[in-house]
Every structure is written in C-alpha cells, then in structure tokens.
N, C-alpha and C. Protein backbone atom coordinates (compact mmCIF):
# COMPACT_ATOMS: atom_id res chain seq x y z
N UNK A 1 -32.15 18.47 -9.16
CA UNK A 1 -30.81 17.93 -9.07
C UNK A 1 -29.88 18.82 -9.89
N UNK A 2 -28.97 19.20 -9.16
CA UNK A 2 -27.68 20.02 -9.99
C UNK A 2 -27.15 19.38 -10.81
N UNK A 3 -26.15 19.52 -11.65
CA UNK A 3 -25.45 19.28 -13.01
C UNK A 3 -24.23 18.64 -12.34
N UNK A 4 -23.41 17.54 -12.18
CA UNK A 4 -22.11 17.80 -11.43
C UNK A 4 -20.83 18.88 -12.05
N UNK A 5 -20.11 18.71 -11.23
CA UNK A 5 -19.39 19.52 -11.02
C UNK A 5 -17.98 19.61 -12.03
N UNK A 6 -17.86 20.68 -12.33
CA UNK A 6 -16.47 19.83 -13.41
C UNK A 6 -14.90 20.57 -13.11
N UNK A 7 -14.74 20.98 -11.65
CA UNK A 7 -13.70 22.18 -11.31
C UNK A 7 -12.95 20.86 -11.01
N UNK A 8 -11.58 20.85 -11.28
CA UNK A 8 -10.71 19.84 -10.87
C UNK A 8 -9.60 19.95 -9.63
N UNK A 9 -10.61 20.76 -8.79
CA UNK A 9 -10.08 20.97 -7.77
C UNK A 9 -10.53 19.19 -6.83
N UNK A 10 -9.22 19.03 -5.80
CA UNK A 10 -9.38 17.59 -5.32
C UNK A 10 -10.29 17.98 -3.90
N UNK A 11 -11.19 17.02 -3.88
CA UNK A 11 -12.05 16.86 -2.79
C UNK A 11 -11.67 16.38 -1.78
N UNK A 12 -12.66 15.97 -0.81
CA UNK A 12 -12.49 14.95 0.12
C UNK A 12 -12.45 13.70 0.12
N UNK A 13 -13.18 12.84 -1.01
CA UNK A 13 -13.08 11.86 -1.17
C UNK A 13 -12.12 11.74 -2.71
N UNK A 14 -11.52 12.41 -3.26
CA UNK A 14 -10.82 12.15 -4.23
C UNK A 14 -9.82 12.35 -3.99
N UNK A 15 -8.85 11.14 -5.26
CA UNK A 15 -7.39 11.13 -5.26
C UNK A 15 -6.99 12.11 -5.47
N UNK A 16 -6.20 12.55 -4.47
CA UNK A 16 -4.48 13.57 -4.54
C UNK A 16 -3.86 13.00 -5.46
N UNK A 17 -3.14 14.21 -6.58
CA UNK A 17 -2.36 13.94 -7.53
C UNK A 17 -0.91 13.59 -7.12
N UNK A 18 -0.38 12.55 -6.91
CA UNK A 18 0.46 12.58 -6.52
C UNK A 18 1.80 13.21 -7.15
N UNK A 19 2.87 13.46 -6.22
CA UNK A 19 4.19 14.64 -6.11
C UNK A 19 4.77 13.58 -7.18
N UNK A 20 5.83 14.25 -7.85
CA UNK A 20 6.77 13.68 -8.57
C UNK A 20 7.79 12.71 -7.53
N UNK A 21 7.99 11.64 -8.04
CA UNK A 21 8.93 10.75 -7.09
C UNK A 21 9.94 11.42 -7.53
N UNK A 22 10.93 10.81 -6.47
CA UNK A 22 12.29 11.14 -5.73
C UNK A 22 12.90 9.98 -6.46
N UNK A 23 14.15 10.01 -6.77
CA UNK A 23 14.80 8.77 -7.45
C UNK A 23 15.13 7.46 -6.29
N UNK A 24 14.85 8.39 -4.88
CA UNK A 24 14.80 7.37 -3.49
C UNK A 24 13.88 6.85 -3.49
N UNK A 25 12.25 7.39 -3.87
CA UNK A 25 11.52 6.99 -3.81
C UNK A 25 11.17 5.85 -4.60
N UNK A 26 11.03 5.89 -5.53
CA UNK A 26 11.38 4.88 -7.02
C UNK A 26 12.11 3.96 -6.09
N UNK A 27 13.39 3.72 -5.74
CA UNK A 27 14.05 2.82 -5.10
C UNK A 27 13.43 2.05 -4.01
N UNK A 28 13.13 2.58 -2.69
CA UNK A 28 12.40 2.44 -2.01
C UNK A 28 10.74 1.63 -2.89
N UNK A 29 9.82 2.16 -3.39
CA UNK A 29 9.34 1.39 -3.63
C UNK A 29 9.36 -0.07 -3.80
N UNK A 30 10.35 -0.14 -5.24
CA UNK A 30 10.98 -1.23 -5.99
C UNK A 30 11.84 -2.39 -4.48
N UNK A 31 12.22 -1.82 -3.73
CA UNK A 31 13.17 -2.39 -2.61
C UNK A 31 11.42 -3.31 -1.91
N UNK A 32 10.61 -2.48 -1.42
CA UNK A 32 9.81 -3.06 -0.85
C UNK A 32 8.70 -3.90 -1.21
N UNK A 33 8.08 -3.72 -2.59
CA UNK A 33 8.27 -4.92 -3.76
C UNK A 33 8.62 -6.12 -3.79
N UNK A 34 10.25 -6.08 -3.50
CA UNK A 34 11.04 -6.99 -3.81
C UNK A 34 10.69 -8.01 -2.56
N UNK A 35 10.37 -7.20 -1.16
CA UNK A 35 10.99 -7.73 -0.36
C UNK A 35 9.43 -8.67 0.51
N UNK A 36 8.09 -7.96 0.02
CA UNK A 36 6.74 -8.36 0.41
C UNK A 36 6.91 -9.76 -0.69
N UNK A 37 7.51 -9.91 -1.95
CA UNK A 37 7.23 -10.60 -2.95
C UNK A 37 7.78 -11.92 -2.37
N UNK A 38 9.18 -11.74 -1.56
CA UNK A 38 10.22 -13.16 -1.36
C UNK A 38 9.42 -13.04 0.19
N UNK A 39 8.77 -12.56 1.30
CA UNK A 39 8.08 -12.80 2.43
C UNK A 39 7.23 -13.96 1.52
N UNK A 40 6.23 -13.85 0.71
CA UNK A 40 5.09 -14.79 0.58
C UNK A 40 5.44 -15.49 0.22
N UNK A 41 6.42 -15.75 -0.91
CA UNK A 41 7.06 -16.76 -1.50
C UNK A 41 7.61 -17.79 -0.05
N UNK A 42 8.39 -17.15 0.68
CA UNK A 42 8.67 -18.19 2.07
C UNK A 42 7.50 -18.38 2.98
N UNK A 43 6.66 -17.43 3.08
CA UNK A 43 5.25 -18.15 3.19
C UNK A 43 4.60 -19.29 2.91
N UNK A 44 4.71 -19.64 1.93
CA UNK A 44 4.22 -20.55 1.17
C UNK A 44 4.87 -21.26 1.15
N UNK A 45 6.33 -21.00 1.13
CA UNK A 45 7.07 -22.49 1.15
C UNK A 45 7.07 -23.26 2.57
N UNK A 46 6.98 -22.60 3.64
CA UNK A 46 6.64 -22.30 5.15
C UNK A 46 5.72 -23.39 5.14
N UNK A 47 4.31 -23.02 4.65
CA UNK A 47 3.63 -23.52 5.04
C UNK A 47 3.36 -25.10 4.42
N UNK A 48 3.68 -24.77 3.15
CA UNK A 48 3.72 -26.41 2.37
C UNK A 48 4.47 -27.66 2.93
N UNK A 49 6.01 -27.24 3.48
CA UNK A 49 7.12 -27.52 4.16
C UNK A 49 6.09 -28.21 5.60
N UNK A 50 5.81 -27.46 6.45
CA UNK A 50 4.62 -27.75 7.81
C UNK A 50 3.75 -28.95 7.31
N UNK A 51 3.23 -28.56 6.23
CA UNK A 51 1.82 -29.32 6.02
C UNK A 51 2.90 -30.98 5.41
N UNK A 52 3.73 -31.04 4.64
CA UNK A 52 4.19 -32.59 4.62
C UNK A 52 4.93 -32.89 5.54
N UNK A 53 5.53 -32.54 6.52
CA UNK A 53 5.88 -32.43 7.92
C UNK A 53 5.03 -33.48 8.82
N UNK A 54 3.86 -32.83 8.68
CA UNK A 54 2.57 -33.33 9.52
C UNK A 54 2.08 -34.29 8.73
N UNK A 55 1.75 -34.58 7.53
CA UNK A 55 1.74 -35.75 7.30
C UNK A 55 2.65 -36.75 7.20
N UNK A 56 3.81 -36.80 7.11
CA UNK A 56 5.12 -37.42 7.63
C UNK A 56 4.72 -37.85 8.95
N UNK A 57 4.66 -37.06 9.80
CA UNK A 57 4.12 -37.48 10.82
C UNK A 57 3.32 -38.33 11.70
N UNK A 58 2.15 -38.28 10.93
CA UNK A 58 1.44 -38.37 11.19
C UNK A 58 1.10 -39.94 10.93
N UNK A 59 1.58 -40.25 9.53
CA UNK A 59 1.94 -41.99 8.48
C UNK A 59 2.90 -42.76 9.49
N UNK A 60 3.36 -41.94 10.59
CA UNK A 60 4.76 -42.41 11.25
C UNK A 60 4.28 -42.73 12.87
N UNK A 61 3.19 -42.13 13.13
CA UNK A 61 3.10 -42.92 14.44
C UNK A 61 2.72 -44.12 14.90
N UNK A 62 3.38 -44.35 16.32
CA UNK A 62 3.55 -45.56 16.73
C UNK A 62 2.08 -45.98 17.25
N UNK A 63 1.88 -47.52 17.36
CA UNK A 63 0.66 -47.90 17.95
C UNK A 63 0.50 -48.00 19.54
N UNK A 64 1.92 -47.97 20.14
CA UNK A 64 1.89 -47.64 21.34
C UNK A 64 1.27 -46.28 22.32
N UNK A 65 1.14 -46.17 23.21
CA UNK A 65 0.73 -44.58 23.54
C UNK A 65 2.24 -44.12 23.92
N UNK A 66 2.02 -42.58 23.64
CA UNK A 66 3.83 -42.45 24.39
C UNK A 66 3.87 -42.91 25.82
N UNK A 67 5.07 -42.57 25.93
CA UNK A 67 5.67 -42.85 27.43
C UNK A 67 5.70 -41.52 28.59
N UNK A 68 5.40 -41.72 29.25
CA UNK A 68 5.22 -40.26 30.64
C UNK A 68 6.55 -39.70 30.86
C-alpha cells in the first residue's frame, strides 16, 4: 500500500476551492436564503391552516347524506 498523497492539487472527487464572491453574489445568495426561509415558513403555515380546516370540518358534518 502507498503512503497517500499530499500534492494539493484538486481531484475528482474533491472540493474546488471556491472563486472569491462577487458583491452580487453575496447578495444573491443572502436574497435566496431569505426567500427558501419565508417558502417553508408558509409551508407550514399552509399546511397547519389545511389540517384545522379539516378538522373543522369534519366536527361539522351533517347526519344527513348530501343531496344529488
């Protein structure tokens, strides 16, 4: 078995050093951040909102069958 290797040249399976950001870039990041963070947040409110909905619902139906 060889010794590994210690040249810090980047491989195939290793991380690229990444480029210096762009002050757009920085922005851009931070913008899309912002914007995955308030998606889940209404996600969640989405879905909590649905789920007492349906039980509202659900405490609320009639004993009749509907009507055609």
């Amino acid at each position: 078995m060889s010794p590994p290797r210690k040249s810090s040249s980047p491989g195939l399976f290793r991380e690229m050093p990444l480029a210096p950001q762009t002050p757009h870039d920085k922005t851009a990041a931070a913008a899309k951040l912002i914007i995955e963070t308030e998606a889940t947040k209404r996600a969640d409110r989405t879905a909590a909102l649905k789920e007492a909905r349906l039980a509202r619902d659900a405490a609320a139906l009639p004993d009749a069958p509907p009507a055609r």
